[in-house]
C-alpha atoms as a PDB file:
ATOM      1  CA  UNK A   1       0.000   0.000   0.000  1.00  0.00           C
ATOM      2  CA  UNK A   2       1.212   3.604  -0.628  1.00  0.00           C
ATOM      3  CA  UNK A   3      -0.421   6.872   0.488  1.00  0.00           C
ATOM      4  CA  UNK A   4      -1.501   9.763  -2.070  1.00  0.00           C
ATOM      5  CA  UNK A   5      -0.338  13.556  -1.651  1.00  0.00           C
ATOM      6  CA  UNK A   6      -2.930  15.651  -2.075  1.00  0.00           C
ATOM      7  CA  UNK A   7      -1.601  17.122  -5.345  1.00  0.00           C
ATOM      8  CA  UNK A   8      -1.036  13.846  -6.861  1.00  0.00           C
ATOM      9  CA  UNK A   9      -4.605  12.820  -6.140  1.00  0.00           C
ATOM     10  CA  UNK A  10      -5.279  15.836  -8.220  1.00  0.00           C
ATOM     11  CA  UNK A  11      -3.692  14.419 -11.294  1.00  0.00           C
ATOM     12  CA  UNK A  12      -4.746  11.482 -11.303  1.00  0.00           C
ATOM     13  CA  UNK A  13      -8.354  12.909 -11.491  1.00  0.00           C
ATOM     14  CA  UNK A  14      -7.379  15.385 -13.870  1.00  0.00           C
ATOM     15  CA  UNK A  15      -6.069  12.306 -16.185  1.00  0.00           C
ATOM     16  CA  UNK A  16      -2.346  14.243 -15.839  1.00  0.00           C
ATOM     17  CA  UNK A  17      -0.587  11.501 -15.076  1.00  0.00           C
ATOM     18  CA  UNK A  18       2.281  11.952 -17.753  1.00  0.00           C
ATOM     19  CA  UNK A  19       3.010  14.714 -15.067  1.00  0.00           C
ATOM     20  CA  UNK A  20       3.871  12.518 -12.711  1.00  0.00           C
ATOM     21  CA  UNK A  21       7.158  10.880 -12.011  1.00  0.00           C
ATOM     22  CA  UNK A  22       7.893   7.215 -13.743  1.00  0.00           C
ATOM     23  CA  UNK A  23       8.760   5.921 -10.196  1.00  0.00           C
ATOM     24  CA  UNK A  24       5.062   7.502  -8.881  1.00  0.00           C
ATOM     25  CA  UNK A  25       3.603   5.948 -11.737  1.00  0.00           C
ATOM     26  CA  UNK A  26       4.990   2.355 -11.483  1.00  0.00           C
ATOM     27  CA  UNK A  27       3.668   2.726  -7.822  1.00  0.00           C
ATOM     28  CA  UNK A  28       0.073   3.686  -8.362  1.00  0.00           C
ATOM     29  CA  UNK A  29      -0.005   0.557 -10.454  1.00  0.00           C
ATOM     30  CA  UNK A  30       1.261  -1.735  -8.619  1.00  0.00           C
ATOM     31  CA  UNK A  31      -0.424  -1.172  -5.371  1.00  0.00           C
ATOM     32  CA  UNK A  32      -2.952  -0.345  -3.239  1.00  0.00           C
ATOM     33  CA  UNK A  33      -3.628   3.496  -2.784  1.00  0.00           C
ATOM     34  CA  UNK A  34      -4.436   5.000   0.145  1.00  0.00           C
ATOM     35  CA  UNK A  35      -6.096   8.785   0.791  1.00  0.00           C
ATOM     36  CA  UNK A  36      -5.415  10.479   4.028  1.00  0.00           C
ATOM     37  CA  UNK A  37      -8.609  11.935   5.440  1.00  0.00           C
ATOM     38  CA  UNK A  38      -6.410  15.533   5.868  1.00  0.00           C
ATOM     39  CA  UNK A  39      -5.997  15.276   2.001  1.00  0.00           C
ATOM     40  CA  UNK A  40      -9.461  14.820   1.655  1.00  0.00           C
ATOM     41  CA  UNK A  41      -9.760  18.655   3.754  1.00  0.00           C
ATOM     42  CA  UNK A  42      -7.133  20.165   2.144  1.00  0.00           C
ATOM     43  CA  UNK A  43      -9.168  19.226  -1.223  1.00  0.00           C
ATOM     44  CA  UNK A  44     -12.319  20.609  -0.009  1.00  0.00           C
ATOM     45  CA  UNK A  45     -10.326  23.740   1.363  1.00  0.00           C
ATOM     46  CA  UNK A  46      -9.028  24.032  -2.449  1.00  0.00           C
ATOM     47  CA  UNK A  47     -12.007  24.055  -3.950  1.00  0.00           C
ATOM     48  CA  UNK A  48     -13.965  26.310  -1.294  1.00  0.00           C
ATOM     49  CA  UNK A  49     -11.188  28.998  -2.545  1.00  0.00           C
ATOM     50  CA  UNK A  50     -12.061  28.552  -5.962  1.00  0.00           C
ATOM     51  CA  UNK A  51      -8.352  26.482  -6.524  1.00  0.00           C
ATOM     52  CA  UNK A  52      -9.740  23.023  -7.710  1.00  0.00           C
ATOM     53  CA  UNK A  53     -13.297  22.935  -9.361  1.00  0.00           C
ATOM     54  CA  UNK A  54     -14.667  19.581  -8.277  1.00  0.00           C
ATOM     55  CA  UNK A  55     -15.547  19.459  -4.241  1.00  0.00           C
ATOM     56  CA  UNK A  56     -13.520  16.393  -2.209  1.00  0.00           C
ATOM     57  CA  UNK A  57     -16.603  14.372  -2.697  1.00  0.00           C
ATOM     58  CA  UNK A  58     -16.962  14.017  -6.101  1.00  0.00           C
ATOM     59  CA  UNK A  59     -13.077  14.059  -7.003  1.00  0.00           C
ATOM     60  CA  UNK A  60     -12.503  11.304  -4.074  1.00  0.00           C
ATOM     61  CA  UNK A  61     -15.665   9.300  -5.387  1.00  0.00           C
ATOM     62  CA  UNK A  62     -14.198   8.905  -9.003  1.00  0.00           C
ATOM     63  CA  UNK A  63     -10.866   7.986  -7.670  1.00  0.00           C
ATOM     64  CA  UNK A  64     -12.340   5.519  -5.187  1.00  0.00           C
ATOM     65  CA  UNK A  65     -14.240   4.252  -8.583  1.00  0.00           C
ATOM     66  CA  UNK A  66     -11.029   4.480 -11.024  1.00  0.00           C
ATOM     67  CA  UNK A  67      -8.821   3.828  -9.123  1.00  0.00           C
ATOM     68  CA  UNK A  68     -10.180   1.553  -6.182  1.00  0.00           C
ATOM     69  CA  UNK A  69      -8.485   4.459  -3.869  1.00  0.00           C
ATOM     70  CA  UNK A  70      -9.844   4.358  -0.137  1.00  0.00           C
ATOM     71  CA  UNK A  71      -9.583   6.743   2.938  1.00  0.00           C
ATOM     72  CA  UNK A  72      -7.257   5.451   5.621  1.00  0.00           C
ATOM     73  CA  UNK A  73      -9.189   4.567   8.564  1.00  0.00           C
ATOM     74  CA  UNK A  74      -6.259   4.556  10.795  1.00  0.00           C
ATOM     75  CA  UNK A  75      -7.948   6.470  14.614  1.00  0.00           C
ATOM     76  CA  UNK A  76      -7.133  10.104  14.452  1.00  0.00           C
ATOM     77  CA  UNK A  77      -5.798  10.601  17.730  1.00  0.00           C
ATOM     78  CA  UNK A  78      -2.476   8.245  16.939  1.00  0.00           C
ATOM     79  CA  UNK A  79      -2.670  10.194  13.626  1.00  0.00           C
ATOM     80  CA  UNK A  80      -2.520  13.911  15.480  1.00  0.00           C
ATOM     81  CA  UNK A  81       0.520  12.479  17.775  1.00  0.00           C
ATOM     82  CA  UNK A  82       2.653  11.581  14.704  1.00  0.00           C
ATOM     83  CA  UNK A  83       2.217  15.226  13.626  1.00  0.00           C
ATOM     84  CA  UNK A  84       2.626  16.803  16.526  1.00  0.00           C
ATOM     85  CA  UNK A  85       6.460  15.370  16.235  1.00  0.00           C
ATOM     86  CA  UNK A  86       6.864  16.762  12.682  1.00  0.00           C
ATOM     87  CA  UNK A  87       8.171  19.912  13.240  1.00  0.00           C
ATOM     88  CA  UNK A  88       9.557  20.639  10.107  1.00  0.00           C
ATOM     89  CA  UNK A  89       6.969  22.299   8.642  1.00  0.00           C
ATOM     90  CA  UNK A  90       4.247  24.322   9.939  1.00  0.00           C
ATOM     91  CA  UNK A  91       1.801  23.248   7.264  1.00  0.00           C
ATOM     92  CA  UNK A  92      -0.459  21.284   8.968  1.00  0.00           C
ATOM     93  CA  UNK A  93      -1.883  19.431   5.951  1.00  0.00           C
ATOM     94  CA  UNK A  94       1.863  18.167   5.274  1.00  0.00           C
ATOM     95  CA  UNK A  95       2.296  17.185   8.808  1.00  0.00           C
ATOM     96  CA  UNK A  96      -0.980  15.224   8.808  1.00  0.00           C
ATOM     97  CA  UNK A  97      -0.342  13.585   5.603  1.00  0.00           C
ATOM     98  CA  UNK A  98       2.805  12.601   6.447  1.00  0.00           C
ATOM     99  CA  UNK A  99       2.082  11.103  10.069  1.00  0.00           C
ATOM    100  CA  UNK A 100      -0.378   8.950   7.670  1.00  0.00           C
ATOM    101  CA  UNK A 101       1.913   7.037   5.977  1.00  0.00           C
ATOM    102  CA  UNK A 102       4.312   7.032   8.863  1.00  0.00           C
ATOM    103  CA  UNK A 103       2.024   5.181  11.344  1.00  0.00           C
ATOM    104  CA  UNK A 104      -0.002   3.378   8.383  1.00  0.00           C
ATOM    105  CA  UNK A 105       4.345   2.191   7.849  1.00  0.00           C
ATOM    106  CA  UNK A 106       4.118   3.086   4.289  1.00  0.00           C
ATOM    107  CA  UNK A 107       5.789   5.049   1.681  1.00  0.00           C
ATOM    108  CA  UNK A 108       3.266   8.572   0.515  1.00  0.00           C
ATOM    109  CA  UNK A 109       3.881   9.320  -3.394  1.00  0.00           C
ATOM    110  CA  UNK A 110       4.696  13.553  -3.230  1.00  0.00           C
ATOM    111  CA  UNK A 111       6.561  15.580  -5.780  1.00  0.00           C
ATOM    112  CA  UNK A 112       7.026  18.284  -2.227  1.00  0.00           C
ATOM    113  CA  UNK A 113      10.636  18.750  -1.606  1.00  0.00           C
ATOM    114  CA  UNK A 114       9.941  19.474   2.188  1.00  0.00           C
ATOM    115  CA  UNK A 115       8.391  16.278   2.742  1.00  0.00           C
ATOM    116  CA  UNK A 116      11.028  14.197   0.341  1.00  0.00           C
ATOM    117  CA  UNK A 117      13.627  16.045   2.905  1.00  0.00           C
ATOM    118  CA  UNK A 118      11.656  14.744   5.928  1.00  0.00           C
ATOM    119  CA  UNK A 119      10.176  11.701   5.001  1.00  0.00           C
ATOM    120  CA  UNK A 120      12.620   9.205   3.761  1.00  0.00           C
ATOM    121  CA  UNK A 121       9.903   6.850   1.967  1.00  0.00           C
ATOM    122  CA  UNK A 122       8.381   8.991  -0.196  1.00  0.00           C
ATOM    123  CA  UNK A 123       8.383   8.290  -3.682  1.00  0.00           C
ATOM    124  CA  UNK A 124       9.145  10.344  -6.553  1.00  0.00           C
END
């Protein structure tokens, strides 16, 4: 399993996947993708400010239907003391996504250089 970034879960939907790195690509097809519920906000946040047309519903519901995508499940409080240690941003979507695939023990597919520099099993 390997968690989404929000930004690549905007690709895919947007059918840019050429965009994405070969190694990001080989990934998404070879295993099962996971959505952290803080990339699910950060999508809705993006749209309420007029940055990303679809809502997180519908943009989450084809991807779940493409892609068989699904929304880690993994109890929020473990999730928020994960974040609290990463310190090395103050981007709180980052942190959250990133404590995701840390205590879900799998690699998160992200182009950010921040989180490449902090999170030694991201993929790109």
């Amino acid at each position: 399993m390997i968690y989404l970034d929000t930004h690549v879960l905007v690709r895919l939907y947007q059918g840019e996947v050429e965009k994405l790195s070969e190694a990001a690509r080989r990934e998404i097809e070879h295993q099962d993708l996971l959505v952290s519920p803080a990339a699910v906000l950060e999508l809705e946040y993006l749209h309420e400010i007029g940055r990303l047309e679809p809502s997180a519903t519908k943009l989450i519901g084809t991807l779940a239907a493409e892609l068989r995508t699904k929304v880690c499940d993994i109890p929020f409080p473990a999730i928020v003391e994960q974040a609290r240690k990463e310190k090395w941003s103050r981007d709180p979507f980052d942190r959250l996504v990133v404590a995701h695939a840390k205590v879900g023990n799998a690699p998160l597919i992200s182009k950010d250089e921040n989180i490449r520099r902090h999170y030694r099993r991201t993929v790109w």
